[in-house]
Protein backbone atom coordinates (compact mmCIF):
# COMPACT_ATOMS: atom_id res chain seq x y z
CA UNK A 1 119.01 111.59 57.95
CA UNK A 2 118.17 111.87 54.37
CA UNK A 3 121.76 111.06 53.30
CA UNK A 4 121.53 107.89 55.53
CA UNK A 5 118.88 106.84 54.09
CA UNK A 6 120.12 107.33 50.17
CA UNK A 7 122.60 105.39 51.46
CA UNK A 8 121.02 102.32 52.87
CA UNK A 9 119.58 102.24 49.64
CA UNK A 10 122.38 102.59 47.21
CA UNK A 11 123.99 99.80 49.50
CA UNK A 12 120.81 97.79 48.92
CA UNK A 13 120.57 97.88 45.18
CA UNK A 14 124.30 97.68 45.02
CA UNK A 15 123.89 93.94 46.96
CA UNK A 16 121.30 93.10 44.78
CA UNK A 17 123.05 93.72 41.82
CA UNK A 18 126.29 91.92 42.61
CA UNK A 19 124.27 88.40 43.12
CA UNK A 20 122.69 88.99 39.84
CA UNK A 21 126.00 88.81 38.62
CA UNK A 22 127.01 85.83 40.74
CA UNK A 23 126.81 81.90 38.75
CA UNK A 24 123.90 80.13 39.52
CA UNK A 25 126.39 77.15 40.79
CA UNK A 26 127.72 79.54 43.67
CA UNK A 27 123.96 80.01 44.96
CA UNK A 28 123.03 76.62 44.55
CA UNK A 29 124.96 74.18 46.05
CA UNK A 30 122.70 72.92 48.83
CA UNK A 31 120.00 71.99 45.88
CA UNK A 32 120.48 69.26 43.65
CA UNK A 33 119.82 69.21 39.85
CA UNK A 34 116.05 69.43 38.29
CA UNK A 35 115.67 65.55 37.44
CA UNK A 36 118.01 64.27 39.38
CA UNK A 37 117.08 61.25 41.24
CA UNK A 38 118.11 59.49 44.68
CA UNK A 39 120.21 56.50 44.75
CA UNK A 40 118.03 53.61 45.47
CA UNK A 41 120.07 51.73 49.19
CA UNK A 42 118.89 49.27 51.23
CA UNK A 43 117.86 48.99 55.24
CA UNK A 44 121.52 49.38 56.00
CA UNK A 45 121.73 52.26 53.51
CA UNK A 46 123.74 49.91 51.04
CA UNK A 47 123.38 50.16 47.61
CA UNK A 48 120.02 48.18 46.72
CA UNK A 49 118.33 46.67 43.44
CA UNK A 50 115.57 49.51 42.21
CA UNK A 51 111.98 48.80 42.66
CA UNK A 52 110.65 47.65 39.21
CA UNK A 53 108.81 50.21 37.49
CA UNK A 54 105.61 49.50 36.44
CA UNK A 55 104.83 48.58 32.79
CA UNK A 56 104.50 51.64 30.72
CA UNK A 57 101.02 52.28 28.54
CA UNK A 58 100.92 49.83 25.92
CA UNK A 59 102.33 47.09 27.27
CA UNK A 60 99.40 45.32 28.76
CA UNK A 61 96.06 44.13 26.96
CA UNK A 62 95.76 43.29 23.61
CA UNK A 63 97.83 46.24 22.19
CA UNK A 64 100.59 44.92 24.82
CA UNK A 65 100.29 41.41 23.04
CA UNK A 66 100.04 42.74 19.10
CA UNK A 67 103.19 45.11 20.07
CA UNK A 68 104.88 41.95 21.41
CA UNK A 69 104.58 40.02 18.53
CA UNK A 70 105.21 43.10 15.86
CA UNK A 71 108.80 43.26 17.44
CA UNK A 72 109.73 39.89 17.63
CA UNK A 73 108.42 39.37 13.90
CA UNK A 74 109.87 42.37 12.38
CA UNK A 75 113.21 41.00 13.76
CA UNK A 76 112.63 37.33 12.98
CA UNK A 77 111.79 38.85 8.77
CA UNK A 78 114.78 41.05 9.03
CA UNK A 79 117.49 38.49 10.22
CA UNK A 80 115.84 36.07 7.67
CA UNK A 81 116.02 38.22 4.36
CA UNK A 82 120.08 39.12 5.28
CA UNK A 83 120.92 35.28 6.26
CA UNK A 84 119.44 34.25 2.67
CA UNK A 85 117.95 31.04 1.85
CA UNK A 86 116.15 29.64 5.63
CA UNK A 87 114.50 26.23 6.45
CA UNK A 88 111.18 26.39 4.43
CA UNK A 89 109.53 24.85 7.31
CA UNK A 90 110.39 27.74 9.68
CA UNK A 91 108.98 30.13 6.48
CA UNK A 92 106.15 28.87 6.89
CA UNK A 93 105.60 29.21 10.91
CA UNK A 94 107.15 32.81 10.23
CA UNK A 95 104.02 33.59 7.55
CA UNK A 96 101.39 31.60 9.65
CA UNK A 97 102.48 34.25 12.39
CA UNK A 98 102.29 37.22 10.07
CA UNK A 99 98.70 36.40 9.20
CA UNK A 100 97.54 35.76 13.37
CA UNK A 101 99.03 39.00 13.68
CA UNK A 102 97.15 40.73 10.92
CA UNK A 103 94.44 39.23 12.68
CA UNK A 104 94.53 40.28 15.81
CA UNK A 105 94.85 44.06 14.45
CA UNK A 106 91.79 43.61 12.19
CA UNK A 107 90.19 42.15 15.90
CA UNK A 108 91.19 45.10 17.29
CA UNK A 109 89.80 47.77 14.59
CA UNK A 110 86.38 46.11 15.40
CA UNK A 111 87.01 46.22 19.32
CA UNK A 112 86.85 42.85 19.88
CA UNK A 113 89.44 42.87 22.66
CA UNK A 114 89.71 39.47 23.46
CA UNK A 115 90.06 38.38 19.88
CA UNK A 116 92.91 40.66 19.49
CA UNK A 117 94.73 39.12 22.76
CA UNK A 118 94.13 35.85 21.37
CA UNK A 119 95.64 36.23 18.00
CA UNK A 120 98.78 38.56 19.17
CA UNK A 121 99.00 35.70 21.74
CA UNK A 122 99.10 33.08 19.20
CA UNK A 123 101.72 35.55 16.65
CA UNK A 124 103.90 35.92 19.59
CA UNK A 125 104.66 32.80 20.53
CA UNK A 126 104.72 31.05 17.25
CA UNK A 127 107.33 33.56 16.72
CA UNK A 128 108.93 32.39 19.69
CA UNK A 129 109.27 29.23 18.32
CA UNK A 130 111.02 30.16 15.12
CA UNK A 131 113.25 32.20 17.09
CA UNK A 132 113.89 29.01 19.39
CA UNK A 133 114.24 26.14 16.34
CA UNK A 134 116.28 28.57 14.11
CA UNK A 135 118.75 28.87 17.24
CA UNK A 136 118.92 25.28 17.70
CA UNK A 137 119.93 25.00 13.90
CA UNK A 138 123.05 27.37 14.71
CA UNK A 139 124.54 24.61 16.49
CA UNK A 140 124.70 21.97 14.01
CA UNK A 141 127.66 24.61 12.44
CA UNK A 142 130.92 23.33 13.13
CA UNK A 143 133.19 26.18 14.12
CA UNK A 144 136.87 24.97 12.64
CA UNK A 145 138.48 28.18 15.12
CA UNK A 146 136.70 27.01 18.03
CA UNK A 147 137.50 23.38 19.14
CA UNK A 148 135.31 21.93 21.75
CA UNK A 149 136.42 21.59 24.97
CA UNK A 150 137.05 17.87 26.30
CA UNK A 151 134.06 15.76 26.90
CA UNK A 152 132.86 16.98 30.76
CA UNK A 153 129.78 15.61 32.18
CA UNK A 154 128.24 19.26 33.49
CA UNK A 155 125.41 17.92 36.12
CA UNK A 156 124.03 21.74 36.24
CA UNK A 157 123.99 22.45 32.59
CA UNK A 158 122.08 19.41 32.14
CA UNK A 159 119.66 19.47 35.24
CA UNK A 160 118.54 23.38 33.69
CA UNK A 161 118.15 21.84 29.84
CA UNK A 162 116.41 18.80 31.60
CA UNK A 163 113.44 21.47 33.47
CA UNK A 164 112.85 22.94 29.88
CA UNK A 165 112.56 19.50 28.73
CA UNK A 166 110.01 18.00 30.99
CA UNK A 167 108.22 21.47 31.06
CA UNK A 168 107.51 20.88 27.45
CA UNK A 169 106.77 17.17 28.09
CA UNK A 170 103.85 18.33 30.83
CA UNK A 171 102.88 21.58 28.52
CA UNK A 172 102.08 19.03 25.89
CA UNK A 173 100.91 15.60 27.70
CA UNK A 174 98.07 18.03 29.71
CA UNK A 175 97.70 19.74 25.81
CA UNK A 176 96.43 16.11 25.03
CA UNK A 177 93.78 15.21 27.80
CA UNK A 178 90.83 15.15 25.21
CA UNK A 179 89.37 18.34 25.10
CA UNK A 180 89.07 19.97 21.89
CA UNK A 181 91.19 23.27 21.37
CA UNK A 182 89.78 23.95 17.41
CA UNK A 183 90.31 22.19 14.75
CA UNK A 184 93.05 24.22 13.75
CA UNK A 185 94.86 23.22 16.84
CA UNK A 186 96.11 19.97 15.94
CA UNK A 187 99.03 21.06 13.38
CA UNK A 188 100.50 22.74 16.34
CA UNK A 189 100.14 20.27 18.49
CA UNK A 190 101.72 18.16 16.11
CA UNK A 191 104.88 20.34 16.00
CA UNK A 192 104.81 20.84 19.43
CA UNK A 193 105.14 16.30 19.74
CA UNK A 194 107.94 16.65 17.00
CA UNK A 195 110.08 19.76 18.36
CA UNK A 196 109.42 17.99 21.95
CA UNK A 197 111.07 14.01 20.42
CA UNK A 198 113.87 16.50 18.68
CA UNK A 199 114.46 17.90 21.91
CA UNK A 200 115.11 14.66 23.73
CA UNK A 201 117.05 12.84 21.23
CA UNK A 202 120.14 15.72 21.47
CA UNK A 203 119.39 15.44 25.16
CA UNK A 204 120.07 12.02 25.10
CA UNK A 205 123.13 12.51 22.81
CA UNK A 206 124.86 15.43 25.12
CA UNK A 207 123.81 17.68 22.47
CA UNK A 208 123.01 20.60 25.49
CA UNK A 209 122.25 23.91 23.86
CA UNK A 210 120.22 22.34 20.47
CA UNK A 211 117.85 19.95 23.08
CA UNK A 212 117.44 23.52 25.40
CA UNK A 213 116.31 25.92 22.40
CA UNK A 214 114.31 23.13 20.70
CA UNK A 215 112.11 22.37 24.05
CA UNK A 216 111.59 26.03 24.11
CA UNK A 217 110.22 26.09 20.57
CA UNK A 218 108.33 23.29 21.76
CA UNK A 219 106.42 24.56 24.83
CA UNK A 220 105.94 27.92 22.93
CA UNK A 221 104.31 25.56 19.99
CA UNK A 222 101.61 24.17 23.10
CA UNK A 223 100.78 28.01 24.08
CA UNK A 224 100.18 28.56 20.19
CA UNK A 225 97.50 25.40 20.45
CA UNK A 226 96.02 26.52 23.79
CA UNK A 227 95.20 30.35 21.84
CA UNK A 228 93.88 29.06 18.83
CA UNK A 229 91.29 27.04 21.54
CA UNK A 230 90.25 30.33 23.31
CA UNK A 231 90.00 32.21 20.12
CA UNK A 232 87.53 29.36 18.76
CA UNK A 233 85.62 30.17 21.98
CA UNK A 234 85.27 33.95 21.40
CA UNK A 235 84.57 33.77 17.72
CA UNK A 236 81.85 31.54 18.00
CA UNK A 237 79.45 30.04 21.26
CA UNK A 238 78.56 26.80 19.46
CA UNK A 239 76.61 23.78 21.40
CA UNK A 240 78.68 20.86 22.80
CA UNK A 241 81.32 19.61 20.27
CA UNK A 242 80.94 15.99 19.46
CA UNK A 243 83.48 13.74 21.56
CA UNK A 244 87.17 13.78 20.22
CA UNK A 245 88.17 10.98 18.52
CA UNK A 246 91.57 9.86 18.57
CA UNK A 247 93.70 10.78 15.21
CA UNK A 248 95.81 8.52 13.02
CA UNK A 249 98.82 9.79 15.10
CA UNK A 250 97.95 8.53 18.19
CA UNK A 251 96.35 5.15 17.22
CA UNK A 252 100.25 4.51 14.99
CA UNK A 253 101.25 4.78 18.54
CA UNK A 254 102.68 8.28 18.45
CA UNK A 255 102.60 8.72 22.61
CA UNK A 256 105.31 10.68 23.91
CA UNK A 257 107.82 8.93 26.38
CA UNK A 258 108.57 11.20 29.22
CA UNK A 259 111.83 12.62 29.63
CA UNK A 260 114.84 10.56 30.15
CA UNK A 261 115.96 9.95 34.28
CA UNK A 262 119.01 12.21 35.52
């Protein structure tokens, strides 16, 4: 009985010490990889787009808005220094941005939350339209090794460049209802009227791609106006402003015409 038993047991540890020896991949084949995860599939159990992850810390409030316009600049000051000399004009929006940015982090040091939302707003999307007008300059460039196709009429291309167009048009013609937005408002509203008439004038000569980028500078020049309002607001509660006047530009007759008909 006792022999048995030594037995049972040298079988036992014997067992034991042969699947210490065995790979891990023979004793694991029903489990799948640490990390590994499942294949998204539809109702059907086809292949299916993946849910959209939510927005990862950082991304939303004012730090979300500062962080927004910190990448966009630091590319915009990067591509300008190795492209050399730039449009001074587009300088200027780039520095202007700079110093709203600077802002908003100062706002934010303080913990004035909405102040820094305001100002990383108003970085970002003056940013956005440098990025916008500096693309539309690209395609003044004649490329000699890449002749233009012949002269098509493309209804879609122009219906999609015609949307940006008159959503620029409505950004700014609402922009200019008579309420004040600060007076530091007006010299983006200004550029907003001028990248808007740019924008229609290559529309109206087939010029496609420069009227597209050059209504997007221009509706992101109207958001720049509408932050520079708000952060007025938050700075400072002040009573009613007096009535708003109408500027030399609009009594020379500077009304925008709405986009041209399809």
């Amino acid at each position: 009985m006792l022999l048995r038993l030594l037995g049972a047991t040298a079988s036992g540890l014997l067992c034991l010490t042969l699947m210490g020896m065995m790979p891990a991949s023979s004793r694991e084949t029903q489990e799948p990889p640490p990390g590994k995860k499942k294949e998204f599939r539809g109702k059907r159990g086809e292949p299916g787009k993946k849910k959209e992850e939510p927005r990862k810390k950082g991304d939303e409030g004012p730090e979300g808005d500062l962080n927004r316009a910190y990448n966009l600049l630091h590319r915009l000051r990067a591509e300008g220094q190795s492209a050399g000399r730039s449009d001074p004009r587009l300088r200027e929006w780039t520095d202007r941005a700079v110093e709203y940015y600077r802002n908003g982090l100062k706002a934010l040091k303080e913990d004035n939350a909405q102040l820094a939302h305001e100002y990383g707003a108003i970085a970002h999307d003056l940013a956005r339209a440098v990025e916008h007008t500096r693309n539309a300059s690209l395609f003044d460039r004649a490329d000699d090794d890449l002749p233009a196709p012949p002269q098509l009429r493309r209804r879609g291309r122009d219906g999609e460049v015609r949307k940006d167009l008159t959503k620029a048009y409505e950004r700014i013609r609402d922009g200019d209802d008579g309420s004040d937005a600060g007076p530091k408002a007006a010299y983006y509203r200004d550029a907003a009227r001028d990248l808007y008439r740019a924008a229609r004038r290559d529309y109206e000569a087939g010029r496609m791609e420069r009227s597209a980028e050059l209504s997007r500078a221009a509706e992101a020049m109207t958001h720049v106006a509408e932050h520079l309002g708000h952060a007025a607001d938050v700075r400072e509660t002040s009573p009613a402003r007096p009535g708003r006047e109408g500027t030399q530009a609009d009594r020379d007759g500077r009304i925008l015409p709405p986009p041209p008909e399809p």
